[in-house]
PDB file of N, CA and C in Angstrom:
ATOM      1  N   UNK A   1     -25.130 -14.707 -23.397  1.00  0.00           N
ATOM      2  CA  UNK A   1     -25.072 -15.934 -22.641  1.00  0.00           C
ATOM      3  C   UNK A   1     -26.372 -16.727 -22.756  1.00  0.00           C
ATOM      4  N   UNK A   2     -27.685 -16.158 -22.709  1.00  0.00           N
ATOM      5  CA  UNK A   2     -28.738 -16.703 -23.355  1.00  0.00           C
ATOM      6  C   UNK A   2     -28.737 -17.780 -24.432  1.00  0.00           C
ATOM      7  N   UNK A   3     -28.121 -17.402 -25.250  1.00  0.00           N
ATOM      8  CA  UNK A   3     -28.003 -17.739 -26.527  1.00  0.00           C
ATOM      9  C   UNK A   3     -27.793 -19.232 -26.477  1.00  0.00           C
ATOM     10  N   UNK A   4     -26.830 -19.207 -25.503  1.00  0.00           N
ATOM     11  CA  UNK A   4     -25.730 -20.853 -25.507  1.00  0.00           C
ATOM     12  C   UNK A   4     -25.893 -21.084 -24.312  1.00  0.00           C
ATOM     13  N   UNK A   5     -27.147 -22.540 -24.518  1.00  0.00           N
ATOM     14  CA  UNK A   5     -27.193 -23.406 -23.516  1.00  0.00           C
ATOM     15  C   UNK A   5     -26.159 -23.968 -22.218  1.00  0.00           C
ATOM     16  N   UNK A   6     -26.103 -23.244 -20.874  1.00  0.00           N
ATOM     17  CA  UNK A   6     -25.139 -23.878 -19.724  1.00  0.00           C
ATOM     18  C   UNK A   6     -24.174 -22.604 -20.093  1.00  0.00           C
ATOM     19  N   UNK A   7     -24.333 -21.848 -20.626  1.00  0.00           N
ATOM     20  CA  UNK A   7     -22.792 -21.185 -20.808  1.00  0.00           C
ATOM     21  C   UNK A   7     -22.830 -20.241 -19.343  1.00  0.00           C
ATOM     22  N   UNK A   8     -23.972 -19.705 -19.315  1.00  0.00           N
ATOM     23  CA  UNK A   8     -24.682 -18.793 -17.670  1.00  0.00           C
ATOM     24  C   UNK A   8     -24.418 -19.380 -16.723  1.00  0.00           C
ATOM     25  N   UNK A   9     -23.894 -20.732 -16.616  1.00  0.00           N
ATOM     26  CA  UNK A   9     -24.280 -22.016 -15.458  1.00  0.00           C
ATOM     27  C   UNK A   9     -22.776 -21.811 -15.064  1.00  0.00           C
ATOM     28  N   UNK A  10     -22.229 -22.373 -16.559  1.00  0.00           N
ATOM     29  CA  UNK A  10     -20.424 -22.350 -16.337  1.00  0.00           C
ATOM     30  C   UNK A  10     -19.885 -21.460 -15.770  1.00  0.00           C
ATOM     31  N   UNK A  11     -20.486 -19.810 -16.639  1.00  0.00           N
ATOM     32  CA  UNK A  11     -19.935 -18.868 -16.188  1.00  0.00           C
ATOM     33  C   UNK A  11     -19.483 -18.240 -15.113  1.00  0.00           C
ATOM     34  N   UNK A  12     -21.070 -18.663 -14.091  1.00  0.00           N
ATOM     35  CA  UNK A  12     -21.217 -18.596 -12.630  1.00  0.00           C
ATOM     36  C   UNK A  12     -20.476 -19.358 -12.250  1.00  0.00           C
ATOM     37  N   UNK A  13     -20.523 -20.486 -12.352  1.00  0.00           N
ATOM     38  CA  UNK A  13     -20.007 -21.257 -11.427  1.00  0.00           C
ATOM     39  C   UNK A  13     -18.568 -21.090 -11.511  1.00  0.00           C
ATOM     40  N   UNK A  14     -17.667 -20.371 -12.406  1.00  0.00           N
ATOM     41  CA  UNK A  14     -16.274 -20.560 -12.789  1.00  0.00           C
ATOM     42  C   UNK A  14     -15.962 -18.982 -11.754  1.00  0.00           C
ATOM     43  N   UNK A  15     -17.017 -17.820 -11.540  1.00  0.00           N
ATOM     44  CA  UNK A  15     -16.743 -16.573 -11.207  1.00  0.00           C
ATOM     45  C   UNK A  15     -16.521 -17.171  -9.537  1.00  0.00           C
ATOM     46  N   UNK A  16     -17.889 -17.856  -9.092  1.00  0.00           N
ATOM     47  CA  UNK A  16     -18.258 -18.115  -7.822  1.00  0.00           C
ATOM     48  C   UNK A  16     -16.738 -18.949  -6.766  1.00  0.00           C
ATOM     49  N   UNK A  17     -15.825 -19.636  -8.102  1.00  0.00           N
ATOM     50  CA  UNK A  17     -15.280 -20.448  -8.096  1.00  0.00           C
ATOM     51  C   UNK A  17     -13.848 -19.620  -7.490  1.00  0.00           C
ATOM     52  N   UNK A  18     -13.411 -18.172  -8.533  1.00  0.00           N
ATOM     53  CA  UNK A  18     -12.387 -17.650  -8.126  1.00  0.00           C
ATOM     54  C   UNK A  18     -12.670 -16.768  -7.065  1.00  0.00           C
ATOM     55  N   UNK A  19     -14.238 -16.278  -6.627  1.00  0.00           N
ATOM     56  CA  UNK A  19     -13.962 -15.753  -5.419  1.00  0.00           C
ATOM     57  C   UNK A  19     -13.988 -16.509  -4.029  1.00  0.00           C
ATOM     58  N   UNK A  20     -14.521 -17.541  -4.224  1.00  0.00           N
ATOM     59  CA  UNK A  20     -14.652 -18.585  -2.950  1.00  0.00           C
ATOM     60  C   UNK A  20     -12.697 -18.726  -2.615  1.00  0.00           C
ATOM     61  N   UNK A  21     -12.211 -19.137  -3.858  1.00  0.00           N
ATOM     62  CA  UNK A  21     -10.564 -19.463  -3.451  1.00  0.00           C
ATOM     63  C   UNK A  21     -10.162 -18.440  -3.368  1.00  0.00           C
ATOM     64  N   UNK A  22      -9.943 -17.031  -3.774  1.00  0.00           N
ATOM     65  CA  UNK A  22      -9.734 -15.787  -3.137  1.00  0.00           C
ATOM     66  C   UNK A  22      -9.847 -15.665  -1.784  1.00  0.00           C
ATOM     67  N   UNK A  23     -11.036 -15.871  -1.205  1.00  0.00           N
ATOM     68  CA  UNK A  23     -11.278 -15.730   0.158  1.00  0.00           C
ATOM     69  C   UNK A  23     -10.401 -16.566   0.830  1.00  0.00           C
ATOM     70  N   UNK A  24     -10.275 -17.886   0.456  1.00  0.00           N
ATOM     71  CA  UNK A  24     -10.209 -18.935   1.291  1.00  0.00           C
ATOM     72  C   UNK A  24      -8.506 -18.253   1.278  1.00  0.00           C
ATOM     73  N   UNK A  25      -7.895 -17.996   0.396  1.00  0.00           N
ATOM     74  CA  UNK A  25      -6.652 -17.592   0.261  1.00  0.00           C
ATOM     75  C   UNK A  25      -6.248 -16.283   1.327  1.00  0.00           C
ATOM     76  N   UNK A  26      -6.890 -15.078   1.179  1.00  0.00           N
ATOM     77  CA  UNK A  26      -6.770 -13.785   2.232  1.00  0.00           C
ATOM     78  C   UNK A  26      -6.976 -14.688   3.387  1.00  0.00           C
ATOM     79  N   UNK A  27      -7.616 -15.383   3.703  1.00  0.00           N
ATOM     80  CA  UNK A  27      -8.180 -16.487   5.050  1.00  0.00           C
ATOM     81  C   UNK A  27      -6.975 -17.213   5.560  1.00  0.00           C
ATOM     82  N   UNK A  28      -6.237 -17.345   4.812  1.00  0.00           N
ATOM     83  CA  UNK A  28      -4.829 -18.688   5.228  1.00  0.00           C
ATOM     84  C   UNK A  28      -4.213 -17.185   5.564  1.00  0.00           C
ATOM     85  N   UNK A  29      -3.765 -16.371   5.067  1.00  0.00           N
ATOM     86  CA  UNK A  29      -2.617 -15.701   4.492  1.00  0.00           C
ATOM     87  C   UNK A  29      -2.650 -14.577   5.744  1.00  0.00           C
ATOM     88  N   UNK A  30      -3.661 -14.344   6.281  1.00  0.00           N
ATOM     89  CA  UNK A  30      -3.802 -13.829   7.500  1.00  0.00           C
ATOM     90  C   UNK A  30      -3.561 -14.164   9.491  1.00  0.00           C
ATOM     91  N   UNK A  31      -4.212 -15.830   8.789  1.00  0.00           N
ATOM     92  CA  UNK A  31      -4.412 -16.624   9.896  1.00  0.00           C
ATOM     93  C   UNK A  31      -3.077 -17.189  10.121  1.00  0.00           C
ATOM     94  N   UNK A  32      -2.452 -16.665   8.917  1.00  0.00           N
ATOM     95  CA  UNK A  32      -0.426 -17.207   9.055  1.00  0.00           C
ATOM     96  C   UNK A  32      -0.067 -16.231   9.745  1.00  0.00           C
ATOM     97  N   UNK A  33      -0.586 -15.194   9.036  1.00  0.00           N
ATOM     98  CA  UNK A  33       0.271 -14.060  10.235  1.00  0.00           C
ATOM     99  C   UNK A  33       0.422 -13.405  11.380  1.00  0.00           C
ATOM    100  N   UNK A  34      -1.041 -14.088  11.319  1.00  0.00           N
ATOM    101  CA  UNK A  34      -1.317 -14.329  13.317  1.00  0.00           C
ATOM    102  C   UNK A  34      -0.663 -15.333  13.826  1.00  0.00           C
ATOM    103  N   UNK A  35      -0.468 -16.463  13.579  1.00  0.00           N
ATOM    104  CA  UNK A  35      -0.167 -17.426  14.001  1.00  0.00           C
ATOM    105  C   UNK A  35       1.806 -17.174  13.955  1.00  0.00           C
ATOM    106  N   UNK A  36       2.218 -16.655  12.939  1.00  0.00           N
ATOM    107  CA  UNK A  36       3.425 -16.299  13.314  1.00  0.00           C
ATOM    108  C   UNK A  36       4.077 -15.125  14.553  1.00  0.00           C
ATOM    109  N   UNK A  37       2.817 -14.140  15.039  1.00  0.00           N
ATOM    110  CA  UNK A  37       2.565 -13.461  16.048  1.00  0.00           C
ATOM    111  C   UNK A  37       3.253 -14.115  16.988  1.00  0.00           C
ATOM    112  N   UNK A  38       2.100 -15.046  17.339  1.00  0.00           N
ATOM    113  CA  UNK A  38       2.167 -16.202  18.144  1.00  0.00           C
ATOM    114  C   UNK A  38       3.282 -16.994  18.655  1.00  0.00           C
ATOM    115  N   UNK A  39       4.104 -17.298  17.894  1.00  0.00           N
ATOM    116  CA  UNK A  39       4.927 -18.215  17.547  1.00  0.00           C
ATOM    117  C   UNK A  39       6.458 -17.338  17.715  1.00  0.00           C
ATOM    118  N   UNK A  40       6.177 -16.172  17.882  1.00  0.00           N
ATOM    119  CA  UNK A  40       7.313 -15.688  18.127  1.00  0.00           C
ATOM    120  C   UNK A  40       7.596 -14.632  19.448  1.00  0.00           C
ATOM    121  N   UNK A  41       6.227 -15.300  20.139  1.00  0.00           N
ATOM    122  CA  UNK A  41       5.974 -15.066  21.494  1.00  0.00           C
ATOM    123  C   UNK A  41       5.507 -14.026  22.035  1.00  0.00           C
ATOM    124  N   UNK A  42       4.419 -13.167  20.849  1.00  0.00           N
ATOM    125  CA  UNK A  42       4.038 -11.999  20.930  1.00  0.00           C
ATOM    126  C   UNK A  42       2.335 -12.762  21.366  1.00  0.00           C
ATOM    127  N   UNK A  43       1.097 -11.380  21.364  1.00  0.00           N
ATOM    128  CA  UNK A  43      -0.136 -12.243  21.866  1.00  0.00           C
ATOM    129  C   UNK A  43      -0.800 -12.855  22.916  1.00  0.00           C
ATOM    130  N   UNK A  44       0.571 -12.369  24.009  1.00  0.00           N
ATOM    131  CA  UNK A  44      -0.007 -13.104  25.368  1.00  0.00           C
ATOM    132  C   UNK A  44      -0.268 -11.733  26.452  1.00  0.00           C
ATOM    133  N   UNK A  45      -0.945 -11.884  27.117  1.00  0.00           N
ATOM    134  CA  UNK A  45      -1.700 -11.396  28.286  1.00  0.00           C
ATOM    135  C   UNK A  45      -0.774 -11.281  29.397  1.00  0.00           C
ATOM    136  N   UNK A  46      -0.991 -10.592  30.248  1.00  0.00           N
ATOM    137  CA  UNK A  46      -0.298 -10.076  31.573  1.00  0.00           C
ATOM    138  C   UNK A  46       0.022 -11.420  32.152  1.00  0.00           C
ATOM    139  N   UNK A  47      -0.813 -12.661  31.922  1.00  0.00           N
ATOM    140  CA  UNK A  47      -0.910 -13.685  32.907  1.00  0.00           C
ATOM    141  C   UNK A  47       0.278 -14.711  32.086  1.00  0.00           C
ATOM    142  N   UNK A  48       0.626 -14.492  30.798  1.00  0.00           N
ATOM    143  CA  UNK A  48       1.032 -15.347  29.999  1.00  0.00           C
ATOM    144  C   UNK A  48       0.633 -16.310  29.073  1.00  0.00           C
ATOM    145  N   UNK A  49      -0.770 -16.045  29.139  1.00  0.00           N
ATOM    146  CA  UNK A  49      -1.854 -16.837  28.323  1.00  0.00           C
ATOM    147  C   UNK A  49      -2.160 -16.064  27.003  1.00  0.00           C
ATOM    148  N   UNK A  50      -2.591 -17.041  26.202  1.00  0.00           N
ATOM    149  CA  UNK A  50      -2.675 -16.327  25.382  1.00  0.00           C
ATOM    150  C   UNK A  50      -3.382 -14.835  25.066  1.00  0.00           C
ATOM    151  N   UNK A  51      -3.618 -13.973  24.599  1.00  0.00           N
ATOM    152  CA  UNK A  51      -4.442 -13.174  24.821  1.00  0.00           C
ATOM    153  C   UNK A  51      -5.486 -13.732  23.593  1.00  0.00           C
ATOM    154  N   UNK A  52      -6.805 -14.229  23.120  1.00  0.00           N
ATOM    155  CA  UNK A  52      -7.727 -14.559  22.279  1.00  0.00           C
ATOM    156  C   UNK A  52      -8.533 -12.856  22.202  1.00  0.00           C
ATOM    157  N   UNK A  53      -8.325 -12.351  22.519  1.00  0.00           N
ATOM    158  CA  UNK A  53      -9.510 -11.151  22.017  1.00  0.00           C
ATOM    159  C   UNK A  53      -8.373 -10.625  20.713  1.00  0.00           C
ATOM    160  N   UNK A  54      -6.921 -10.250  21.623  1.00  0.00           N
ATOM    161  CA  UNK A  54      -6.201  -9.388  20.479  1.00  0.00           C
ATOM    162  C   UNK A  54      -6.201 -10.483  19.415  1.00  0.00           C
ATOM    163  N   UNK A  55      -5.927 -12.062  19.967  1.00  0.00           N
ATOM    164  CA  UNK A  55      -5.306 -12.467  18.474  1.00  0.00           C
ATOM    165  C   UNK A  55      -6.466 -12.383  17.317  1.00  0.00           C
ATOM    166  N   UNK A  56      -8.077 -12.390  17.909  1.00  0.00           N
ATOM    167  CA  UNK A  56      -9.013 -12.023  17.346  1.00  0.00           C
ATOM    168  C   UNK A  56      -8.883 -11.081  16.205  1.00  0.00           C
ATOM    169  N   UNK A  57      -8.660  -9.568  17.282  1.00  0.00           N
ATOM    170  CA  UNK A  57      -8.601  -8.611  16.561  1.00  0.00           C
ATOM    171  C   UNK A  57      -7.708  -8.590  15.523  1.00  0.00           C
ATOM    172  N   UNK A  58      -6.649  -9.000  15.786  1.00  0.00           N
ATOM    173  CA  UNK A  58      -5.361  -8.867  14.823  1.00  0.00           C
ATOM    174  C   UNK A  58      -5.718  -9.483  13.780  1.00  0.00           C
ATOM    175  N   UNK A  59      -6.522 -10.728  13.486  1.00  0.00           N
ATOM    176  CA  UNK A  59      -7.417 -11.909  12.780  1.00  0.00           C
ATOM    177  C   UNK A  59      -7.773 -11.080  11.904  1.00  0.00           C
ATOM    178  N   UNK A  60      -9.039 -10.304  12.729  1.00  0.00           N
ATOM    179  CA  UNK A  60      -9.821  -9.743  11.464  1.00  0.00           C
ATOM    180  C   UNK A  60      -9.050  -8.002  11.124  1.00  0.00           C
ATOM    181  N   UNK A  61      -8.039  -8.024  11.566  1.00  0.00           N
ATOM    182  CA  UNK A  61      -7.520  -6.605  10.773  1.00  0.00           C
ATOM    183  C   UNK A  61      -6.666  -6.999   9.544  1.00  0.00           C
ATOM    184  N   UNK A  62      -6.184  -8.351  10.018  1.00  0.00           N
ATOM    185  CA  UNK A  62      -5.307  -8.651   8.636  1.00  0.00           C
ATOM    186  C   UNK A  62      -6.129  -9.126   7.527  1.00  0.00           C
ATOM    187  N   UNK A  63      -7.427  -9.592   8.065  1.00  0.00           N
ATOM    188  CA  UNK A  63      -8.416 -10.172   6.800  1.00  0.00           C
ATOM    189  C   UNK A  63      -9.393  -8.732   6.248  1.00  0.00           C
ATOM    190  N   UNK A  64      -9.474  -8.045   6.683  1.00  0.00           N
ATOM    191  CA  UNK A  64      -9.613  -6.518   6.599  1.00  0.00           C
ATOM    192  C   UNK A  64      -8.630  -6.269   5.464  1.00  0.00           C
ATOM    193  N   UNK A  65      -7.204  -6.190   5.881  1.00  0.00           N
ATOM    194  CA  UNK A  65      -6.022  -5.601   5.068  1.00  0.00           C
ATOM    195  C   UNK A  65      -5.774  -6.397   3.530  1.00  0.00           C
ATOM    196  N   UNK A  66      -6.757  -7.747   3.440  1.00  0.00           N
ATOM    197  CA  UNK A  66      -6.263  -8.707   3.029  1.00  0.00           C
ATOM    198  C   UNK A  66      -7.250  -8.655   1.699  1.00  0.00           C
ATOM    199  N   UNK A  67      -8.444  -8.168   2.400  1.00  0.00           N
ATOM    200  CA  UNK A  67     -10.409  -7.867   1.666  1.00  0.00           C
ATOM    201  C   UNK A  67     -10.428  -6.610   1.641  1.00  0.00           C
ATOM    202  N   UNK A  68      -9.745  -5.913   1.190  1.00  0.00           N
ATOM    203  CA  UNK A  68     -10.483  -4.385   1.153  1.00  0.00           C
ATOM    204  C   UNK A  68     -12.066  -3.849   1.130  1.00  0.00           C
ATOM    205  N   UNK A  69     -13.029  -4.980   0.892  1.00  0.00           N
ATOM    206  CA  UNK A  69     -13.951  -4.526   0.570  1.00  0.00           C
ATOM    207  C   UNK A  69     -14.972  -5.268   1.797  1.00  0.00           C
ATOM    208  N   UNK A  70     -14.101  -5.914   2.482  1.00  0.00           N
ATOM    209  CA  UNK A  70     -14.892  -6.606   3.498  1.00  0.00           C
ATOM    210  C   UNK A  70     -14.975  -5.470   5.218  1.00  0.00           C
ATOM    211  N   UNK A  71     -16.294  -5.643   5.367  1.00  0.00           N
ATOM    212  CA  UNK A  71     -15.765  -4.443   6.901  1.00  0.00           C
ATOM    213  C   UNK A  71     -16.169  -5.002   7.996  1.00  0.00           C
TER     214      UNK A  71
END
C-alpha cells in the first residue's frame, strides 16, 4: 500500500466505511425489536408506564446479540 499513493487513505476509509454502516445497521435492527416489544404492549411497569430501564436492557442485549464482540 506504500507503494501507491492514497491507496492507504482509500483503503481506510472504505474499511472504516463498512464498519460504521454495520453498526449503524445491528443499531436499527435492534432498536426495531424493541420497539416492536413495545408496540405489542409488552415493556410496561406495574403502573402501566413504560418500563425505560427494561426497554434499556432489552436495547443493549439485542445490540449485544447483534455485536458479538461488543460487551
Amino acid at each position: 500500500m506504500k507503494l501507491i499513493p492514497g491507496a492507504g487513505t482509500v483503503t481506510g476509509g472504505a474499511i472504516g466505511a463498512a464498519v460504521a454502516s454495520s453498526f449503524t445497521y445491528a443499531m436499527g435492527e435492534a432498536w426495531l425489536a424493541v420497539v416492536e416489544r413495545v408496540a405489542a404492549g409488552g415493556l410496561r411497569g406495574l403502573d402501566g408506564m413504560l418500563d425505560t430501564e427494561q426497554i434499556r436492557g432489552d436495547f443493549l442485549a439485542e445490540l449485544r446479540r447483534r455485536v458479538p464482540r461488543l460487551r
